[in-house]
C-alpha atoms as a PDB file:
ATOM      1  CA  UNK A   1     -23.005 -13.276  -7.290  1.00  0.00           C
ATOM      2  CA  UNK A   2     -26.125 -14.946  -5.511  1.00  0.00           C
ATOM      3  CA  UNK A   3     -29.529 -12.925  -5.130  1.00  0.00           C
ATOM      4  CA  UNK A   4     -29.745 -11.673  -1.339  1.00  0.00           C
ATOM      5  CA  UNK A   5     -32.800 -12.031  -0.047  1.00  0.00           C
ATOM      6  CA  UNK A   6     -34.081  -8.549   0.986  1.00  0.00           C
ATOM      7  CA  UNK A   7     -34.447  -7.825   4.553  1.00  0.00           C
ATOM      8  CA  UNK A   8     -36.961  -6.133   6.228  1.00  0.00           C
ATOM      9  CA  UNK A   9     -35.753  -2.245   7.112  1.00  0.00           C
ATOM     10  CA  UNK A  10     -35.673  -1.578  10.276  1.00  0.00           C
ATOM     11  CA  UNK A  11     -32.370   0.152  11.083  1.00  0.00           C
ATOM     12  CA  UNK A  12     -30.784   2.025   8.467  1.00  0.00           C
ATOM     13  CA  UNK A  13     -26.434   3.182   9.291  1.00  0.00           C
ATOM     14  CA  UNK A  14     -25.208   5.667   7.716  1.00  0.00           C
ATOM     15  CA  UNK A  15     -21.118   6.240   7.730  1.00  0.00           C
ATOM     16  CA  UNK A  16     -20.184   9.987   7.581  1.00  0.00           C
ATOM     17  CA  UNK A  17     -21.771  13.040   9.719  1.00  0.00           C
ATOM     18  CA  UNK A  18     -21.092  15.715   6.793  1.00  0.00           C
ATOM     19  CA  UNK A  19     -22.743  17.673   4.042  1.00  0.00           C
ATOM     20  CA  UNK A  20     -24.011  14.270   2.445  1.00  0.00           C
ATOM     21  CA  UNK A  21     -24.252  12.093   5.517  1.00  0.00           C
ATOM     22  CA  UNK A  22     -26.260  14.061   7.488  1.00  0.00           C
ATOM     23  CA  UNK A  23     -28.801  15.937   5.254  1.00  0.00           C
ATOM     24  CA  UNK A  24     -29.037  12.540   3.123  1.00  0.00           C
ATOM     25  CA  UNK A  25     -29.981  10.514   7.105  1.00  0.00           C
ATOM     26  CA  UNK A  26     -32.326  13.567   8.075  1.00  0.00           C
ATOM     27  CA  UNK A  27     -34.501  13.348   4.888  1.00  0.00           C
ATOM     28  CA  UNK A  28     -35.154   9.515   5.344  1.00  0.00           C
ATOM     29  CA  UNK A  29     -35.709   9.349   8.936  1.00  0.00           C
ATOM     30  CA  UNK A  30     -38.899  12.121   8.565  1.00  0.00           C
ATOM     31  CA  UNK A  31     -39.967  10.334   5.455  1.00  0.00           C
ATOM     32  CA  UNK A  32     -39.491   7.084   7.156  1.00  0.00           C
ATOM     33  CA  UNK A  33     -40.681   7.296  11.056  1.00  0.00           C
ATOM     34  CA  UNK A  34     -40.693   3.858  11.504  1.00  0.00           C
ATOM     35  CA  UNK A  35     -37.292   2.655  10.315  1.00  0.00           C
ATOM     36  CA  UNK A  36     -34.393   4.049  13.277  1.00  0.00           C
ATOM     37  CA  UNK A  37     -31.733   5.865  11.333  1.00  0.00           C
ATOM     38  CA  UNK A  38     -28.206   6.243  12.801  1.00  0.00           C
ATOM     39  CA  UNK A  39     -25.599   8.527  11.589  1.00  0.00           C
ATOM     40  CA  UNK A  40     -22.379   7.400  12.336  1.00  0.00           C
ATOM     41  CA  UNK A  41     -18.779   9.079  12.087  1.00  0.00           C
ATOM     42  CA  UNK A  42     -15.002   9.032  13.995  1.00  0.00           C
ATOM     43  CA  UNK A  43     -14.989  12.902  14.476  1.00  0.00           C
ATOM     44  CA  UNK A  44     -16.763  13.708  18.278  1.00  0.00           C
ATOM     45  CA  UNK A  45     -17.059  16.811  17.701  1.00  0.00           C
ATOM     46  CA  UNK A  46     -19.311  16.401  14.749  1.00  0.00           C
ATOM     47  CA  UNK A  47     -21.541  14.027  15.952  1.00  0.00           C
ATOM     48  CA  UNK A  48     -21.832  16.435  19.153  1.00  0.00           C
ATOM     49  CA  UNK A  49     -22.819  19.660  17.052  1.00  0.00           C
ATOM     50  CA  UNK A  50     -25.375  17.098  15.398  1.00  0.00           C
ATOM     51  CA  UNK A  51     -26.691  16.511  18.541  1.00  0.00           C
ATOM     52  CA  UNK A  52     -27.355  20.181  19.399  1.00  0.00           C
ATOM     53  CA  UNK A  53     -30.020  21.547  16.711  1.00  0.00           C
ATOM     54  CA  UNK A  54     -28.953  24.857  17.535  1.00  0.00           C
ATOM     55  CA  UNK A  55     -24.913  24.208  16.923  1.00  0.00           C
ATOM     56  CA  UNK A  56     -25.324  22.358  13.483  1.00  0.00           C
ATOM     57  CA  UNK A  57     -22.150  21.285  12.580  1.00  0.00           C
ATOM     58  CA  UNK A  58     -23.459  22.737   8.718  1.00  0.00           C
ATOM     59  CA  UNK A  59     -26.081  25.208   7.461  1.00  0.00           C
ATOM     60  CA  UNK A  60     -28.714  24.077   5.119  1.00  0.00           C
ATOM     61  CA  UNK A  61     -31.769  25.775   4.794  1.00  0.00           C
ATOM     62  CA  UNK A  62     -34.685  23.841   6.129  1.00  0.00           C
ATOM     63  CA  UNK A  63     -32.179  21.115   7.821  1.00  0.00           C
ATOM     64  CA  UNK A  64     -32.257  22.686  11.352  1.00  0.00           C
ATOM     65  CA  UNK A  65     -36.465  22.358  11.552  1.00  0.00           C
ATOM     66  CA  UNK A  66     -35.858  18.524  10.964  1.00  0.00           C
ATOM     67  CA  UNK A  67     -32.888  17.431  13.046  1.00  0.00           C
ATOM     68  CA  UNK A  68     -35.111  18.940  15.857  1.00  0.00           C
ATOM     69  CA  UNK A  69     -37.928  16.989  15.334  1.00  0.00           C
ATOM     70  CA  UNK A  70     -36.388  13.629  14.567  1.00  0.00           C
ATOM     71  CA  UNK A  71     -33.587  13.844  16.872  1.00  0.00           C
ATOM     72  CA  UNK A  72     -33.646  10.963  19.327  1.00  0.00           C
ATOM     73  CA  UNK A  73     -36.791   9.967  17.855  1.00  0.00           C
ATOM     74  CA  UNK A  74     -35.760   8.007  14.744  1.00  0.00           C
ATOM     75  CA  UNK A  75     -32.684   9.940  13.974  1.00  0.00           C
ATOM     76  CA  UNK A  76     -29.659   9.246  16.167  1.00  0.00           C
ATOM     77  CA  UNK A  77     -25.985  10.453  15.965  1.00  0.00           C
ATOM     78  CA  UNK A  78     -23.248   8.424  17.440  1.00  0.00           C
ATOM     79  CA  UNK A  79     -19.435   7.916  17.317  1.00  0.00           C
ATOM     80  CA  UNK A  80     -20.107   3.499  18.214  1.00  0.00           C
ATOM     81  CA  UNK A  81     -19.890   2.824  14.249  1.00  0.00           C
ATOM     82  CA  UNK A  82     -19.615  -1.068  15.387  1.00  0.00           C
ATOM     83  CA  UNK A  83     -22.737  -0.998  17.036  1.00  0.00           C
ATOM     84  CA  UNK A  84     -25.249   0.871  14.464  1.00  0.00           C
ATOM     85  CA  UNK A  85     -23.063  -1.219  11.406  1.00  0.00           C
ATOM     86  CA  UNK A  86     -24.277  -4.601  13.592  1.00  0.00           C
ATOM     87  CA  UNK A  87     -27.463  -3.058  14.218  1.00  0.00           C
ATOM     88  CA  UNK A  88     -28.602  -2.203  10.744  1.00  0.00           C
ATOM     89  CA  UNK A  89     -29.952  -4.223   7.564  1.00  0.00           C
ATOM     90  CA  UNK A  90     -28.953  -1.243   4.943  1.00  0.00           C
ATOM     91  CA  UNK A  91     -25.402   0.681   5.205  1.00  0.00           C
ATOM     92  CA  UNK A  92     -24.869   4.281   3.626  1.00  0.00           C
ATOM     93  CA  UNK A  93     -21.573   5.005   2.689  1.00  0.00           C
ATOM     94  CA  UNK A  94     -21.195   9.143   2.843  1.00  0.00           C
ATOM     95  CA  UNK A  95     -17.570   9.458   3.664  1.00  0.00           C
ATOM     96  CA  UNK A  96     -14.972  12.347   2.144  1.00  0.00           C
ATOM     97  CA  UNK A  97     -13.532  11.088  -0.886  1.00  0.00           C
ATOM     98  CA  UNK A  98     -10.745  14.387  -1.379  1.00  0.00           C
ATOM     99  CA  UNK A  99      -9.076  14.948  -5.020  1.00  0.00           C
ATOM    100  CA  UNK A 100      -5.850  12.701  -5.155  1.00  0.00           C
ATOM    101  CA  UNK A 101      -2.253  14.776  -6.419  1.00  0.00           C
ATOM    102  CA  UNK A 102      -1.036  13.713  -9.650  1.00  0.00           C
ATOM    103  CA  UNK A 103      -0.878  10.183  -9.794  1.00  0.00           C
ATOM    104  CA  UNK A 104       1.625   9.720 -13.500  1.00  0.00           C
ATOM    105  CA  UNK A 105       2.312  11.834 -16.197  1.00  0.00           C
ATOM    106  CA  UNK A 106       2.599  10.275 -19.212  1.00  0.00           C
ATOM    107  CA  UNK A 107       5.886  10.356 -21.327  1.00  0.00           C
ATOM    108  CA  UNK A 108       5.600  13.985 -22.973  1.00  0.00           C
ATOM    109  CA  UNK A 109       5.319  15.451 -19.187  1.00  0.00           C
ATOM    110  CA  UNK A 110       1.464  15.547 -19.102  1.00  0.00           C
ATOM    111  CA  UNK A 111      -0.427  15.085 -15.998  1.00  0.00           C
ATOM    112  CA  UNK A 112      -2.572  11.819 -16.193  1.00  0.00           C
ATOM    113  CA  UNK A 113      -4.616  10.072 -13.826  1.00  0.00           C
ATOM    114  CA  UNK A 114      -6.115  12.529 -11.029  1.00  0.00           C
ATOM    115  CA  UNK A 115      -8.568  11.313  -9.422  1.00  0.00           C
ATOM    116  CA  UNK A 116     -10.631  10.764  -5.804  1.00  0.00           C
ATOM    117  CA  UNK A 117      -9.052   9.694  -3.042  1.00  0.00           C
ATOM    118  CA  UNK A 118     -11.137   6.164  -2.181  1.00  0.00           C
ATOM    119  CA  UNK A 119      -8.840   5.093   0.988  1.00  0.00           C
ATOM    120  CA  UNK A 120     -12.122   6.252   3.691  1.00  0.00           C
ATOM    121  CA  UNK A 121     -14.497   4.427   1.046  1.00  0.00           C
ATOM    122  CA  UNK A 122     -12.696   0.918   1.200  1.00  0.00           C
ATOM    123  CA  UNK A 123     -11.437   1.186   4.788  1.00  0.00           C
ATOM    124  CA  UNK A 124     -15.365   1.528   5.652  1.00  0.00           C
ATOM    125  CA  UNK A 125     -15.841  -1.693   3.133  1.00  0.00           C
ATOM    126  CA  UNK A 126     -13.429  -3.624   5.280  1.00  0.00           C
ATOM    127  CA  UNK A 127     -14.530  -2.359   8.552  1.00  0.00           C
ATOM    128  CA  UNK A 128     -18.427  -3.381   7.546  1.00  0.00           C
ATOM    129  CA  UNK A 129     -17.545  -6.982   6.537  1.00  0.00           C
ATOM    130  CA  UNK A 130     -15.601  -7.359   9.942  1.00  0.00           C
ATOM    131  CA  UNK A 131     -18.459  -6.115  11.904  1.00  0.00           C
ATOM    132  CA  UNK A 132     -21.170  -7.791  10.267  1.00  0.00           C
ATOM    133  CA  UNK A 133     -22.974 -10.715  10.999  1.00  0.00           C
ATOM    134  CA  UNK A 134     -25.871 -10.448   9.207  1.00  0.00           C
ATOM    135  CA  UNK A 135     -26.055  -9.787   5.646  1.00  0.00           C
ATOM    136  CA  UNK A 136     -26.681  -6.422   4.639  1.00  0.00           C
ATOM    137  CA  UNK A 137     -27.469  -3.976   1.775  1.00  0.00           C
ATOM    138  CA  UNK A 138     -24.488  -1.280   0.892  1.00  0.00           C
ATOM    139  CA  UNK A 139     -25.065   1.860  -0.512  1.00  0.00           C
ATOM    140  CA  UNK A 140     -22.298   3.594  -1.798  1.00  0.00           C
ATOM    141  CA  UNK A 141     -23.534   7.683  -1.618  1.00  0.00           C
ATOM    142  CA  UNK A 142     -19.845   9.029  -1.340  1.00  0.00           C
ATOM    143  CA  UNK A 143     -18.816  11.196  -4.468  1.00  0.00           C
ATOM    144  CA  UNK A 144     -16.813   8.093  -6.227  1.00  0.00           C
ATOM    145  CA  UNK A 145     -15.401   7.588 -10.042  1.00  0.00           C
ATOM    146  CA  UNK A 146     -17.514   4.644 -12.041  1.00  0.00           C
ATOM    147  CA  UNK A 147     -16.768   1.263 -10.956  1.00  0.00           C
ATOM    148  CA  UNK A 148     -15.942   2.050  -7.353  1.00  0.00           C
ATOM    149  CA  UNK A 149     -19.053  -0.334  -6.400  1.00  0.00           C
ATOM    150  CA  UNK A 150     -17.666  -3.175  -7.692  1.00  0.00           C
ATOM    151  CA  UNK A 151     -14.538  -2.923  -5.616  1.00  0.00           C
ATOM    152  CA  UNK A 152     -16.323  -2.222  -2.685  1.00  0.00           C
ATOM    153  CA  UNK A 153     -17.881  -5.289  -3.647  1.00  0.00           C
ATOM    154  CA  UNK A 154     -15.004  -7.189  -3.688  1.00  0.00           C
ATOM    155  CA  UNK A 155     -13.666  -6.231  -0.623  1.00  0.00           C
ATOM    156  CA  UNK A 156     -16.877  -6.669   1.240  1.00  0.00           C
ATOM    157  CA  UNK A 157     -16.611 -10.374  -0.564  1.00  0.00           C
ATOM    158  CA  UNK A 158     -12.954 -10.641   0.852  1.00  0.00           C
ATOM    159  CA  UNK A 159     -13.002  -9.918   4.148  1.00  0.00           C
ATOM    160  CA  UNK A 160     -17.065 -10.684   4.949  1.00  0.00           C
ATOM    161  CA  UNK A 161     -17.526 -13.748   7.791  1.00  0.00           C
ATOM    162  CA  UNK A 162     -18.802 -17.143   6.630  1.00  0.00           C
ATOM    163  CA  UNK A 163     -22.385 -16.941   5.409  1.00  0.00           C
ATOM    164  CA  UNK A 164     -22.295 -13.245   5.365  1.00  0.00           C
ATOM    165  CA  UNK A 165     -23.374 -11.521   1.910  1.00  0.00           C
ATOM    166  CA  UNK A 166     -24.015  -8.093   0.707  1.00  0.00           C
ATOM    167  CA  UNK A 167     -25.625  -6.527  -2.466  1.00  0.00           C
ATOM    168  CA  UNK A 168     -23.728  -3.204  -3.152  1.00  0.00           C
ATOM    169  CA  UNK A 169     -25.482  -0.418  -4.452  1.00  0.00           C
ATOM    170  CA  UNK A 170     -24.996   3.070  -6.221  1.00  0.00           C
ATOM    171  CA  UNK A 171     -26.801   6.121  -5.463  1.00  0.00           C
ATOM    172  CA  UNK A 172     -24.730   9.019  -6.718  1.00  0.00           C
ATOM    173  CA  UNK A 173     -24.220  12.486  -4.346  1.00  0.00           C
ATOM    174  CA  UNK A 174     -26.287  15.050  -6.676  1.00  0.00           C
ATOM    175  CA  UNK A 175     -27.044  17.554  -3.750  1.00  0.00           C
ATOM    176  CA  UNK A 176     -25.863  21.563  -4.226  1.00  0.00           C
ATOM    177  CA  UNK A 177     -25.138  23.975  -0.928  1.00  0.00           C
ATOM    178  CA  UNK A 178     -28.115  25.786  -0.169  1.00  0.00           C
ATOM    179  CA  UNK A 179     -30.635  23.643  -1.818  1.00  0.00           C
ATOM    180  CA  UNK A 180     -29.679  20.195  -0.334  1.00  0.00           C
ATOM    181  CA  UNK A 181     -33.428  19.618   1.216  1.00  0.00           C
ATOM    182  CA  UNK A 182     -35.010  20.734  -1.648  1.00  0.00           C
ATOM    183  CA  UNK A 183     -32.679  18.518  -3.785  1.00  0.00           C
ATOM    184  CA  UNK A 184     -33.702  14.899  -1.493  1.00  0.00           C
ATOM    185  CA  UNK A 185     -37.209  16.101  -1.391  1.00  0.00           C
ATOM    186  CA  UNK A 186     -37.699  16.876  -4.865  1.00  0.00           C
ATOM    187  CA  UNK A 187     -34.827  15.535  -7.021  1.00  0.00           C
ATOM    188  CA  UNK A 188     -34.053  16.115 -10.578  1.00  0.00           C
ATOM    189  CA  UNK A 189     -33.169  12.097 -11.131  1.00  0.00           C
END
């Protein structure tokens, strides 16, 4: 694959308003004031509990002091996933990758192949490369097995407009319930 020049951060998107999504966004927009960070995600009623500090749509200690001072500032929360995916020069992926059922069982009746359901994951891949129109920088952040990148990567590749690249990265969800801030402020890797 060619070397992508790296753009200049200005904008960052990221896909998914939960546990990962919006901690994760918070973190980098205080860290960050100068770079506009928009959380993205289909579910209204989300984003709207984002956009009222005091109705959080999830309880982290430490989150609800931030979201109130970056809100509308450098942190925004919208349900126009089009227009912040257009807008921005790197691309979060934080959607909800649920446990798949059973896939086989192999021929003495044991269950095989469980894994995470990637269908959210690669429908965001398509819907980026549709939107874009600049090249961009992809950061896969949902929980996914190994190798997931690289098929992102493909279908960015197969569905991306003329002249449109992306460089696909990996930054694994390592963040526990109740210690999420501390976990992006001081993590362990």
């Amino acid at each position: 694959m060619p070397q992508i020049p790296s753009p200049q951060i200005t904008h960052i998107c990221c896909i998914g308003a939960g546990y990962v999504g919006g901690p994760t966004s918070a973190i980098i927009s205080q860290n960050c004031p100068s770079i506009k960070v928009t959380v993205v995600d289909t579910d209204a009623k989300r984003i709207a509990a984002w956009n009222s500090p005091a109705a959080l749509p999830i309880y982290e200690p430490g989150l609800e002091a931030i979201i109130r001072n970056q809100l509308n500032i450098n942190l925004f929360f919208s349900t126009d996933i089009d227009k912040a995916i257009a807008e921005s020069q790197l691309i979060f992926i934080a959607v909800n990758t649920p446990p798949l059922e059973i896939i086989d069982t192999d021929r003495s009746g044991r269950r095989r192949g469980a894994g995470a359901d990637l269908s959210a994951v690669m429908e965001c891949a398509r819907r980026i490369a549709r939107v874009s129109t600049s090249s961009k920088i992809i950061v896969e952040k949902s929980t996914v097995p190994c190798g997931t990148s690289h098929k992102v990567g493909d279908i960015l590749q197969e569905y991306a407009r003329s002249g449109v690249q992306f460089q696909v990265l990996s930054n694994p969800e390592f963040l526990s319930e109740g210690t999420a801030i501390r976990d992006l402020q001081h993590p362990d890797r």
